[in-house]
PDB file of N, CA and C in Angstrom:
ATOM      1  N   UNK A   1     -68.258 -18.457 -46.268  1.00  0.00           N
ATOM      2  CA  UNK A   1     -67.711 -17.292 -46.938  1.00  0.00           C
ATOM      3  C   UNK A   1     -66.993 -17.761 -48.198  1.00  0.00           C
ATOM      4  N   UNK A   2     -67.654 -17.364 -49.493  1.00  0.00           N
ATOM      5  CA  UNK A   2     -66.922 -17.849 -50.836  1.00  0.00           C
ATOM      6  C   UNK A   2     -65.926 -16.967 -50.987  1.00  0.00           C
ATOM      7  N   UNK A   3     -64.880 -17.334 -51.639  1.00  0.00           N
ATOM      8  CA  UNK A   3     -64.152 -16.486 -52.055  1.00  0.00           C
ATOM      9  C   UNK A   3     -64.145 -16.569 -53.948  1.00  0.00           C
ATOM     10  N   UNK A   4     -64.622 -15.409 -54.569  1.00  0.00           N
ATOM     11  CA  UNK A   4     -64.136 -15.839 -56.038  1.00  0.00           C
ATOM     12  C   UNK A   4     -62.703 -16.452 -56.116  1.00  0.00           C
ATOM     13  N   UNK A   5     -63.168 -17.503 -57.062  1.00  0.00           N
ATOM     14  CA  UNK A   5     -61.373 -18.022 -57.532  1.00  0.00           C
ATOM     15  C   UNK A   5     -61.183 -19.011 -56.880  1.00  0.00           C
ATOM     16  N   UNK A   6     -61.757 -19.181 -55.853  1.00  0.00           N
ATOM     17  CA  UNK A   6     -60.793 -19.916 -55.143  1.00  0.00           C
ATOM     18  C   UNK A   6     -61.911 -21.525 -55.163  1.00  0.00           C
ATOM     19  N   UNK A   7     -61.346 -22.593 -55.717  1.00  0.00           N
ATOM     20  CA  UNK A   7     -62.132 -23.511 -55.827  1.00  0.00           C
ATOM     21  C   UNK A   7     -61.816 -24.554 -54.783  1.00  0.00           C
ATOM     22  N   UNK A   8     -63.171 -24.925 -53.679  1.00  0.00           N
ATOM     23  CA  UNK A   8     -63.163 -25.874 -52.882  1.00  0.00           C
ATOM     24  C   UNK A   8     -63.380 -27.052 -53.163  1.00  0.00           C
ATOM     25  N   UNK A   9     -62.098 -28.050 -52.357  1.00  0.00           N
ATOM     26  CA  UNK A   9     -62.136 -29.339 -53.582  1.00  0.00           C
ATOM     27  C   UNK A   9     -63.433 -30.465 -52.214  1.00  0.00           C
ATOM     28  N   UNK A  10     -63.806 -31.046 -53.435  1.00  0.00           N
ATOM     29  CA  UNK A  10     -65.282 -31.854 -52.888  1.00  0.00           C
ATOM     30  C   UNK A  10     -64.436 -32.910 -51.998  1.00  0.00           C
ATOM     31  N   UNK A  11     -64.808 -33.570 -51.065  1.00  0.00           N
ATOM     32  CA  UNK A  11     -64.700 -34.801 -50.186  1.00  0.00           C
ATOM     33  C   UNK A  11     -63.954 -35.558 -50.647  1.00  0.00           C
ATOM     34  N   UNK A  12     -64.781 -36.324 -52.156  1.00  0.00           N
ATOM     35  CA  UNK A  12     -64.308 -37.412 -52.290  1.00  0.00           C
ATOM     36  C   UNK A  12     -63.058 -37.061 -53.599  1.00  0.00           C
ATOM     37  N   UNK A  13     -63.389 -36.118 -53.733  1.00  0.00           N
ATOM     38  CA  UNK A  13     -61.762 -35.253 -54.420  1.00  0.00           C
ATOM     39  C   UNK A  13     -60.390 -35.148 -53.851  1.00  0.00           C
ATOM     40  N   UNK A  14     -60.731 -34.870 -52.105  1.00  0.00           N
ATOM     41  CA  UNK A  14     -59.640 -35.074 -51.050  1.00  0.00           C
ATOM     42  C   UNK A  14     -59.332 -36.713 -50.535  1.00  0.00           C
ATOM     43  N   UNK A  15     -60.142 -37.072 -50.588  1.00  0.00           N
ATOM     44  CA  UNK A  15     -59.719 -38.750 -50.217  1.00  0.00           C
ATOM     45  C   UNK A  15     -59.141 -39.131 -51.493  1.00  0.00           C
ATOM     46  N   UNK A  16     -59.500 -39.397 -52.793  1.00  0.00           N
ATOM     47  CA  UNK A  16     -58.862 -40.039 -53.419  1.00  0.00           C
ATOM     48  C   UNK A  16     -57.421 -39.340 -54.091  1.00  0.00           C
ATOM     49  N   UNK A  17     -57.059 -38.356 -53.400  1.00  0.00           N
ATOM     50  CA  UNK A  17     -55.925 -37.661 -53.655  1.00  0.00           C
ATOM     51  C   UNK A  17     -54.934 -38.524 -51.845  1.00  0.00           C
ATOM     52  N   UNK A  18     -55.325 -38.378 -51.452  1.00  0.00           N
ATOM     53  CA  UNK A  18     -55.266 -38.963 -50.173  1.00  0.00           C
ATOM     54  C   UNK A  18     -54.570 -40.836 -50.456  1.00  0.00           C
ATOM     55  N   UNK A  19     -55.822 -41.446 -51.019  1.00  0.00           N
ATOM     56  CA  UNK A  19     -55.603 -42.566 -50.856  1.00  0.00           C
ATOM     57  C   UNK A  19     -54.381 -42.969 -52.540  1.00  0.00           C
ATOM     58  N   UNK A  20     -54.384 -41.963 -53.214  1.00  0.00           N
ATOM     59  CA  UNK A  20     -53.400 -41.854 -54.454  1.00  0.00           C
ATOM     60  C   UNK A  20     -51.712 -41.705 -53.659  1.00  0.00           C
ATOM     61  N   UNK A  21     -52.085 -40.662 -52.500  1.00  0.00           N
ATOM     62  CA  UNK A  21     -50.849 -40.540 -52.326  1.00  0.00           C
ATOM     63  C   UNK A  21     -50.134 -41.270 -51.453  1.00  0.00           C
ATOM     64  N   UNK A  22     -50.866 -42.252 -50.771  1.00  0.00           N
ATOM     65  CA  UNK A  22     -50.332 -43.305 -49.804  1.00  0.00           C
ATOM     66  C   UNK A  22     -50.064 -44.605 -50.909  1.00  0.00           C
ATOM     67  N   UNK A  23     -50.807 -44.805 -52.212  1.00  0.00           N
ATOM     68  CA  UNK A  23     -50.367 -45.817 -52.845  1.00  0.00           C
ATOM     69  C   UNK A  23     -49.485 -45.616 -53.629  1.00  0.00           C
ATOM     70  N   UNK A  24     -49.066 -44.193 -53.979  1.00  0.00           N
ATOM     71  CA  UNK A  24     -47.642 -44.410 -54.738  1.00  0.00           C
ATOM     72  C   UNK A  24     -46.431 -44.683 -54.021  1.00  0.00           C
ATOM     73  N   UNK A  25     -46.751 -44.212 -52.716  1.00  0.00           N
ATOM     74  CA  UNK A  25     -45.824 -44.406 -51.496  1.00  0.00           C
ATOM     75  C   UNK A  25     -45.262 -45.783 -51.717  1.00  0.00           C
ATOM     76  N   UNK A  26     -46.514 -46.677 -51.666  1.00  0.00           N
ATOM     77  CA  UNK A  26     -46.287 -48.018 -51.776  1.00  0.00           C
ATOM     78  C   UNK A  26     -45.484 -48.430 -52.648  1.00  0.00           C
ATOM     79  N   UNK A  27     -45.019 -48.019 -53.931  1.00  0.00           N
ATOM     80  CA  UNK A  27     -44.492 -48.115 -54.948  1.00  0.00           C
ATOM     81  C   UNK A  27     -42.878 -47.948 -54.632  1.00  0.00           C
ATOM     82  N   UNK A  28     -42.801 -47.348 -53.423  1.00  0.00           N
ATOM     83  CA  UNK A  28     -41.098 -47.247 -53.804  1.00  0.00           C
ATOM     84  C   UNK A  28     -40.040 -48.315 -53.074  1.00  0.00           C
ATOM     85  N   UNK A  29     -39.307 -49.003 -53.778  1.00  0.00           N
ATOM     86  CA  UNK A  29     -38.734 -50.097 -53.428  1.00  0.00           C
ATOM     87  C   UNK A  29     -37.850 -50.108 -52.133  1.00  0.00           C
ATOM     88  N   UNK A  30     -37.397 -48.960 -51.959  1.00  0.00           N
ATOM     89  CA  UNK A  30     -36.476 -48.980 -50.322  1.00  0.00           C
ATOM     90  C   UNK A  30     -37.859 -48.274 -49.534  1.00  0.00           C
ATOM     91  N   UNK A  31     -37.628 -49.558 -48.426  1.00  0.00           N
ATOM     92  CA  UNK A  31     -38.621 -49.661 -47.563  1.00  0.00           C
ATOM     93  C   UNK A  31     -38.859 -47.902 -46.640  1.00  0.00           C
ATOM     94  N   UNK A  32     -37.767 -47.519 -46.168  1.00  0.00           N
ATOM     95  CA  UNK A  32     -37.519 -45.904 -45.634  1.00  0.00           C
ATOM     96  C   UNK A  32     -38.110 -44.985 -45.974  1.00  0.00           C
ATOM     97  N   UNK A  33     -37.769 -44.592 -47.469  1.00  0.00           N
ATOM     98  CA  UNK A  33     -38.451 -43.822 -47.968  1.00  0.00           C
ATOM     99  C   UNK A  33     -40.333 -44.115 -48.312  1.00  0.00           C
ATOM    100  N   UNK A  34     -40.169 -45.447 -48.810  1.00  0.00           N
ATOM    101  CA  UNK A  34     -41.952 -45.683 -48.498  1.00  0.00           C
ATOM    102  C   UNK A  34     -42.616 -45.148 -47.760  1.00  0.00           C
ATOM    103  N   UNK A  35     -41.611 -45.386 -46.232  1.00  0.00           N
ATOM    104  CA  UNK A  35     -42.669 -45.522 -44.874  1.00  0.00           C
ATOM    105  C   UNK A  35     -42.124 -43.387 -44.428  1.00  0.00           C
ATOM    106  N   UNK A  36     -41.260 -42.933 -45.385  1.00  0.00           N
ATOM    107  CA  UNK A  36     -41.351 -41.638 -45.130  1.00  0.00           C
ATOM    108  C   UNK A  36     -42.796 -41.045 -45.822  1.00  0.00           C
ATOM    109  N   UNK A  37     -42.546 -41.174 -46.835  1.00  0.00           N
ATOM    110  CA  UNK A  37     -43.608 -41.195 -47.700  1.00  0.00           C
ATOM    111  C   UNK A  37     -45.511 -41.262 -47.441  1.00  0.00           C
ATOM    112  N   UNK A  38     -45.249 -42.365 -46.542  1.00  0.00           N
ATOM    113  CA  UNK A  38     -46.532 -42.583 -46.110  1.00  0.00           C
ATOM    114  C   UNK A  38     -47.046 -41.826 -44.917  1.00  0.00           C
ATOM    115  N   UNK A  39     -45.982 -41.611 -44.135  1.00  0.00           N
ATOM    116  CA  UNK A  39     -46.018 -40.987 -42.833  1.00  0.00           C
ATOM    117  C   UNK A  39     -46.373 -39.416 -42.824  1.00  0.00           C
ATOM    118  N   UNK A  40     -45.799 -39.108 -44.284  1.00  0.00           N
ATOM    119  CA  UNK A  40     -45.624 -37.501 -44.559  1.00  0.00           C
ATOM    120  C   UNK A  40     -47.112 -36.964 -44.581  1.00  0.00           C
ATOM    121  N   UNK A  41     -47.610 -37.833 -46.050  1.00  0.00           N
ATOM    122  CA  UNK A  41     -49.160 -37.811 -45.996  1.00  0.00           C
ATOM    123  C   UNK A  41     -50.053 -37.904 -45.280  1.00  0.00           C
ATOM    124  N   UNK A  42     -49.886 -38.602 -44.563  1.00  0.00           N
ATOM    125  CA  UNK A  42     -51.117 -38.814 -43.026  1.00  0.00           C
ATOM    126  C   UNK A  42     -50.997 -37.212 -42.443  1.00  0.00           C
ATOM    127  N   UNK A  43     -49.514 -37.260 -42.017  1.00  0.00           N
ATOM    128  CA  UNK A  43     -49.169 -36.000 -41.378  1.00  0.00           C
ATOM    129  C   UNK A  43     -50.275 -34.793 -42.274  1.00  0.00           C
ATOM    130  N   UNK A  44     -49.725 -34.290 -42.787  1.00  0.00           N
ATOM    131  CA  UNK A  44     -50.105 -33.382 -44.056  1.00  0.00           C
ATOM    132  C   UNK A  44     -51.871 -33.557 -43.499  1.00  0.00           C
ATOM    133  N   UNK A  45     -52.338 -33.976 -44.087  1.00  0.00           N
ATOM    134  CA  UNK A  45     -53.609 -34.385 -44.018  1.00  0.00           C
ATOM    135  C   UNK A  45     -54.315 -34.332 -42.549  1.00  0.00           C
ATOM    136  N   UNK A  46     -53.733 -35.018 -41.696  1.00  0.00           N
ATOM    137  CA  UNK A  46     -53.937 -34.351 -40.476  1.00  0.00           C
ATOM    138  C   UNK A  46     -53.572 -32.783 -40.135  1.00  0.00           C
ATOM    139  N   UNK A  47     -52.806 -32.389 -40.403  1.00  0.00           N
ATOM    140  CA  UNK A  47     -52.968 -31.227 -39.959  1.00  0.00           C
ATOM    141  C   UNK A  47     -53.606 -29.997 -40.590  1.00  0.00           C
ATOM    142  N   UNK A  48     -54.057 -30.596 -41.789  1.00  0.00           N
ATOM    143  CA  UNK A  48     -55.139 -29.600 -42.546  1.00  0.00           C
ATOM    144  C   UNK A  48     -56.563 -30.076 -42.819  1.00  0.00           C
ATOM    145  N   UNK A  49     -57.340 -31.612 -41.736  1.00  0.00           N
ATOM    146  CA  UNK A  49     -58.462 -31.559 -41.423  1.00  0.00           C
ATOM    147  C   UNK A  49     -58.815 -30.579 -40.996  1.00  0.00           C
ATOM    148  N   UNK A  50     -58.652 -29.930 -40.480  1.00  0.00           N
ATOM    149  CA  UNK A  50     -59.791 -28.741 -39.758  1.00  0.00           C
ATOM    150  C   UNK A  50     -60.683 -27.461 -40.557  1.00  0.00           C
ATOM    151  N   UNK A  51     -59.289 -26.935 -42.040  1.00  0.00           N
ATOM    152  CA  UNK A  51     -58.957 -26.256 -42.373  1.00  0.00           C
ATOM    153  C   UNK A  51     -60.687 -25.607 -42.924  1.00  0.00           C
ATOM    154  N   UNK A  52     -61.203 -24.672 -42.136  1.00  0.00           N
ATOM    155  CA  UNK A  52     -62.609 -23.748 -43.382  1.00  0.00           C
ATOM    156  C   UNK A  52     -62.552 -22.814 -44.028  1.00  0.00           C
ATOM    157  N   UNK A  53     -61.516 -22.232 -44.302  1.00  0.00           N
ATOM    158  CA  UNK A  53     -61.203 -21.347 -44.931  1.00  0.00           C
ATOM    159  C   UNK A  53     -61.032 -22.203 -46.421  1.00  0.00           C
ATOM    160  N   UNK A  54     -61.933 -20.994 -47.049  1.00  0.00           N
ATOM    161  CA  UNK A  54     -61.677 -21.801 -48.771  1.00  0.00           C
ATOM    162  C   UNK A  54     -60.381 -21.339 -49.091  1.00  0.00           C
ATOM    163  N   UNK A  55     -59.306 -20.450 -49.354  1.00  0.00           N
ATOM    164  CA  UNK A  55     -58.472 -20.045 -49.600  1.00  0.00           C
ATOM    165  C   UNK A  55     -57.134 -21.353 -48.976  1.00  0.00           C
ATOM    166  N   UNK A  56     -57.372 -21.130 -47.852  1.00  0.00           N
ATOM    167  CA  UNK A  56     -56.724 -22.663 -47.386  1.00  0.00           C
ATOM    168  C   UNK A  56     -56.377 -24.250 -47.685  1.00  0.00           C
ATOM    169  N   UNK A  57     -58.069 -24.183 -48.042  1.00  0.00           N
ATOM    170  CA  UNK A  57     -58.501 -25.645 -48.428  1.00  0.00           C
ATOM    171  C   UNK A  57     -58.294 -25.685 -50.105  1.00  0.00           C
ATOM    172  N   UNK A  58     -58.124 -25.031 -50.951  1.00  0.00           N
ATOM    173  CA  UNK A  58     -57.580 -24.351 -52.109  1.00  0.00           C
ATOM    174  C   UNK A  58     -56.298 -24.754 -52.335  1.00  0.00           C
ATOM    175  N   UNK A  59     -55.144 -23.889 -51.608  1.00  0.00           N
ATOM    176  CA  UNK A  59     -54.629 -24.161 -51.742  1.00  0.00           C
ATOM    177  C   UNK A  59     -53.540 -25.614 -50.937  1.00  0.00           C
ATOM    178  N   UNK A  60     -53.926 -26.405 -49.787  1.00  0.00           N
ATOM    179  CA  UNK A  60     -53.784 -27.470 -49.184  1.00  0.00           C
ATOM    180  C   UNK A  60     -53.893 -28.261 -50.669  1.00  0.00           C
ATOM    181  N   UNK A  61     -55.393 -28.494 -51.008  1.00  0.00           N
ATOM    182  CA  UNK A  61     -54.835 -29.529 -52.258  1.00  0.00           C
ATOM    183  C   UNK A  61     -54.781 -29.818 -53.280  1.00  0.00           C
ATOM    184  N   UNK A  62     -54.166 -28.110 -54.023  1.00  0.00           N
ATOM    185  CA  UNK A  62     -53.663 -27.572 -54.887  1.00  0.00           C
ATOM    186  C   UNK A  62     -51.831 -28.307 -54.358  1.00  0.00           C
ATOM    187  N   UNK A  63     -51.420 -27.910 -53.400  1.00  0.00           N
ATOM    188  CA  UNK A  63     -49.912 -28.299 -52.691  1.00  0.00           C
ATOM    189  C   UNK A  63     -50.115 -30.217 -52.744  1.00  0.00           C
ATOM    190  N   UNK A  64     -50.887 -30.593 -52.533  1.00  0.00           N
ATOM    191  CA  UNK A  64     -51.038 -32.057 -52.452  1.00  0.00           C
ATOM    192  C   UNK A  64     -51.213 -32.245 -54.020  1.00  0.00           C
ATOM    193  N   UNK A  65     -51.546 -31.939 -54.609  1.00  0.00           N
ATOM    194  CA  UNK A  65     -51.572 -32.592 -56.159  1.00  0.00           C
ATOM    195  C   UNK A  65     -50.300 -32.734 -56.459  1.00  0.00           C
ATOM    196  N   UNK A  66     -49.574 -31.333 -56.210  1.00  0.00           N
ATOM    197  CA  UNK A  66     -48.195 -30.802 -56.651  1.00  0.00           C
ATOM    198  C   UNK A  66     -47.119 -32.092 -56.137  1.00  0.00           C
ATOM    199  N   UNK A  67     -47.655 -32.167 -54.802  1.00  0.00           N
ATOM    200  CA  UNK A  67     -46.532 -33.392 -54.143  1.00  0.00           C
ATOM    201  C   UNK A  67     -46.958 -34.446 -54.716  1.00  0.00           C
ATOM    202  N   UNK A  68     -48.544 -35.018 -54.917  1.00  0.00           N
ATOM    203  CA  UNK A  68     -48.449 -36.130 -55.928  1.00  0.00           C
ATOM    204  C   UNK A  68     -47.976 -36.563 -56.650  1.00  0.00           C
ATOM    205  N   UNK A  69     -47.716 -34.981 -58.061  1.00  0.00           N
ATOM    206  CA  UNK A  69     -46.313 -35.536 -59.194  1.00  0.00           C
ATOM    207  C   UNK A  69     -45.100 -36.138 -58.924  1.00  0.00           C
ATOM    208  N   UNK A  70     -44.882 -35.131 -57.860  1.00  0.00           N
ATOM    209  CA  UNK A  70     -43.352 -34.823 -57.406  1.00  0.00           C
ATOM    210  C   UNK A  70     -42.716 -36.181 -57.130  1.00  0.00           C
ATOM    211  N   UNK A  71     -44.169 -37.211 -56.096  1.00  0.00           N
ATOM    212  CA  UNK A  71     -43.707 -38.643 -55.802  1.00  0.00           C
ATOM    213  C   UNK A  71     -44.085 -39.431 -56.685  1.00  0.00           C
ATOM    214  N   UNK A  72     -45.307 -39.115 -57.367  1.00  0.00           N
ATOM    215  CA  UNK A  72     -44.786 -40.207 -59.218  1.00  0.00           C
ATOM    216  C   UNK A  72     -43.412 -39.886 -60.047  1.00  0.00           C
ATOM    217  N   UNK A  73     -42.873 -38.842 -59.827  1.00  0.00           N
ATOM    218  CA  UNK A  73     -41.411 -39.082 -60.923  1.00  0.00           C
ATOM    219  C   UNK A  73     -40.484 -39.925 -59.953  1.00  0.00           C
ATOM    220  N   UNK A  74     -40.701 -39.380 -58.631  1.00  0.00           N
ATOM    221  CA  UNK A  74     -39.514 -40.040 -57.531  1.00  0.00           C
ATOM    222  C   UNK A  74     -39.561 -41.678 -57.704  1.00  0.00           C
ATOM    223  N   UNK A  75     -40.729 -42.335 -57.618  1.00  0.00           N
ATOM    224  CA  UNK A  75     -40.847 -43.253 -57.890  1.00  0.00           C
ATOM    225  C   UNK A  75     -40.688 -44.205 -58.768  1.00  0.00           C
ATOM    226  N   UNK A  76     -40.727 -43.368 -60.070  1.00  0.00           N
ATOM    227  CA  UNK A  76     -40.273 -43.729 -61.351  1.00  0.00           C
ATOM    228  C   UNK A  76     -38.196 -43.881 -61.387  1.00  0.00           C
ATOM    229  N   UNK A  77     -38.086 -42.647 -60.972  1.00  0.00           N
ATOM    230  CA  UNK A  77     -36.264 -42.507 -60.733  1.00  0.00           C
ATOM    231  C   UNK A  77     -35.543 -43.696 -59.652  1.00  0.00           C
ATOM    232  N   UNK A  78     -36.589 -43.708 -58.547  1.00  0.00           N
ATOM    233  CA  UNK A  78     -36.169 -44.891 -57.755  1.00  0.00           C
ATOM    234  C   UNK A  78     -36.012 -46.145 -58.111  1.00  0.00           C
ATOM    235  N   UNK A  79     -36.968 -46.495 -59.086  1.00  0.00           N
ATOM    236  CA  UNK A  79     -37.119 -48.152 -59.637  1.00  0.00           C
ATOM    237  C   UNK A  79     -36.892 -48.618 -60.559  1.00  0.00           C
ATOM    238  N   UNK A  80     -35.941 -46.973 -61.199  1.00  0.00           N
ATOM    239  CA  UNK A  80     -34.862 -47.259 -62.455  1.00  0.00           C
ATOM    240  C   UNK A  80     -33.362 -47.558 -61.976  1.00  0.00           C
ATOM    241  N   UNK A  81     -32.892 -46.906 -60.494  1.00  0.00           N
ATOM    242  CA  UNK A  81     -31.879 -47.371 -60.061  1.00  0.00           C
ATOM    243  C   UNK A  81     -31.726 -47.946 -58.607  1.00  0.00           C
ATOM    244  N   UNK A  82     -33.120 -49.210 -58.794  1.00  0.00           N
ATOM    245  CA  UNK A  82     -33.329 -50.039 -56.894  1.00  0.00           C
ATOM    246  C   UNK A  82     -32.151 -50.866 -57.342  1.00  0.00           C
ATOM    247  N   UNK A  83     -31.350 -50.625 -55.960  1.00  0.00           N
ATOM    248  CA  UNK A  83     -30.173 -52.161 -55.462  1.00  0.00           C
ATOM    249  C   UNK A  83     -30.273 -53.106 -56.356  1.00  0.00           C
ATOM    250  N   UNK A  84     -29.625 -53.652 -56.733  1.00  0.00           N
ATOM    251  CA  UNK A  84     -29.686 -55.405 -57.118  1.00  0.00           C
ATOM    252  C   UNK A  84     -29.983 -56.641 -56.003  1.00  0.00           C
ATOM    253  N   UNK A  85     -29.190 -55.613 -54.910  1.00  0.00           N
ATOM    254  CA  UNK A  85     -29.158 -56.876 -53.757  1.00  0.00           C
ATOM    255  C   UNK A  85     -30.287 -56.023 -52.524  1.00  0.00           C
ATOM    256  N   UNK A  86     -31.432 -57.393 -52.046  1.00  0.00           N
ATOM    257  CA  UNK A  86     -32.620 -57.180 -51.353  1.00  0.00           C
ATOM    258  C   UNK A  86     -32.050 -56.707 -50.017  1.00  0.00           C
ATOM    259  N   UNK A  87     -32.735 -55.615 -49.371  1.00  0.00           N
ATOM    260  CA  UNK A  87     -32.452 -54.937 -48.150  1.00  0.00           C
ATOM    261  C   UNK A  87     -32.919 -56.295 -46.928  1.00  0.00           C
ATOM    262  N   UNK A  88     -32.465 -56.261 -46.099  1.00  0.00           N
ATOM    263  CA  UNK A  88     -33.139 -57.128 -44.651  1.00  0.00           C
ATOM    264  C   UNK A  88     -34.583 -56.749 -44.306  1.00  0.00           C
ATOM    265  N   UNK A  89     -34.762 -56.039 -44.662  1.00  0.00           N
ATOM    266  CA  UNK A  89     -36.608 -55.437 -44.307  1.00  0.00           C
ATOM    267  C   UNK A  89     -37.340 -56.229 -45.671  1.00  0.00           C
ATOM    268  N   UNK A  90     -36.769 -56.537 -46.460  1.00  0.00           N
ATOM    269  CA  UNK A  90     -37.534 -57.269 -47.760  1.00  0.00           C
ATOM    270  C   UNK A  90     -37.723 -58.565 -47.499  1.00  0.00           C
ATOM    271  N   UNK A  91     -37.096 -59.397 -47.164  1.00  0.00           N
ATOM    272  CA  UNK A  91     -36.859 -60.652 -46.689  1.00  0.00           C
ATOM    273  C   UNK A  91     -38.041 -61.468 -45.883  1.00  0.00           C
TER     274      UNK A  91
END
């Protein structure tokens, strides 16, 4: 069932939004938030495999692009003011 408007994003459109958003994860210097980060996405993603509704799947990763930015600036703000001194999980 199409819906005008509503654009279904291709496979490998969802994975590499997918695998974008677990590697910026990687990017952030306190280990916590990384592994929040990473955890969120899986989550997310799991729970909108199923999704057939185009309107759904639309907007799922239309909302995932959005959080993409959201964790490229975070990431950027984080690694303008990481600790001086290395956490025990770095070590």
């Amino acid at each position: 069932m199409a819906v005008p408007g509503a654009v279904v994003p291709m496979r490998i459109e969802v994975l590499h939004l997918y695998r974008t958003l677990l590697r910026v994860g990687r990017q952030f210097s306190d280990y916590n938030i990384g592994e929040y980060s990473k955890r969120r996405t899986m989550d997310a993603f799991r729970d909108n495999k199923n999704l057939t509704d185009t309107r759904l799947l639309s907007a799922a990763f239309s909302d995932g692009k959005a959080q993409l930015e959201v964790a490229k600036k975070q990431a950027i703000v984080y690694s303008l003011y990481a600790p001086k001194v290395k956490s025990i999980l770095d070590f």
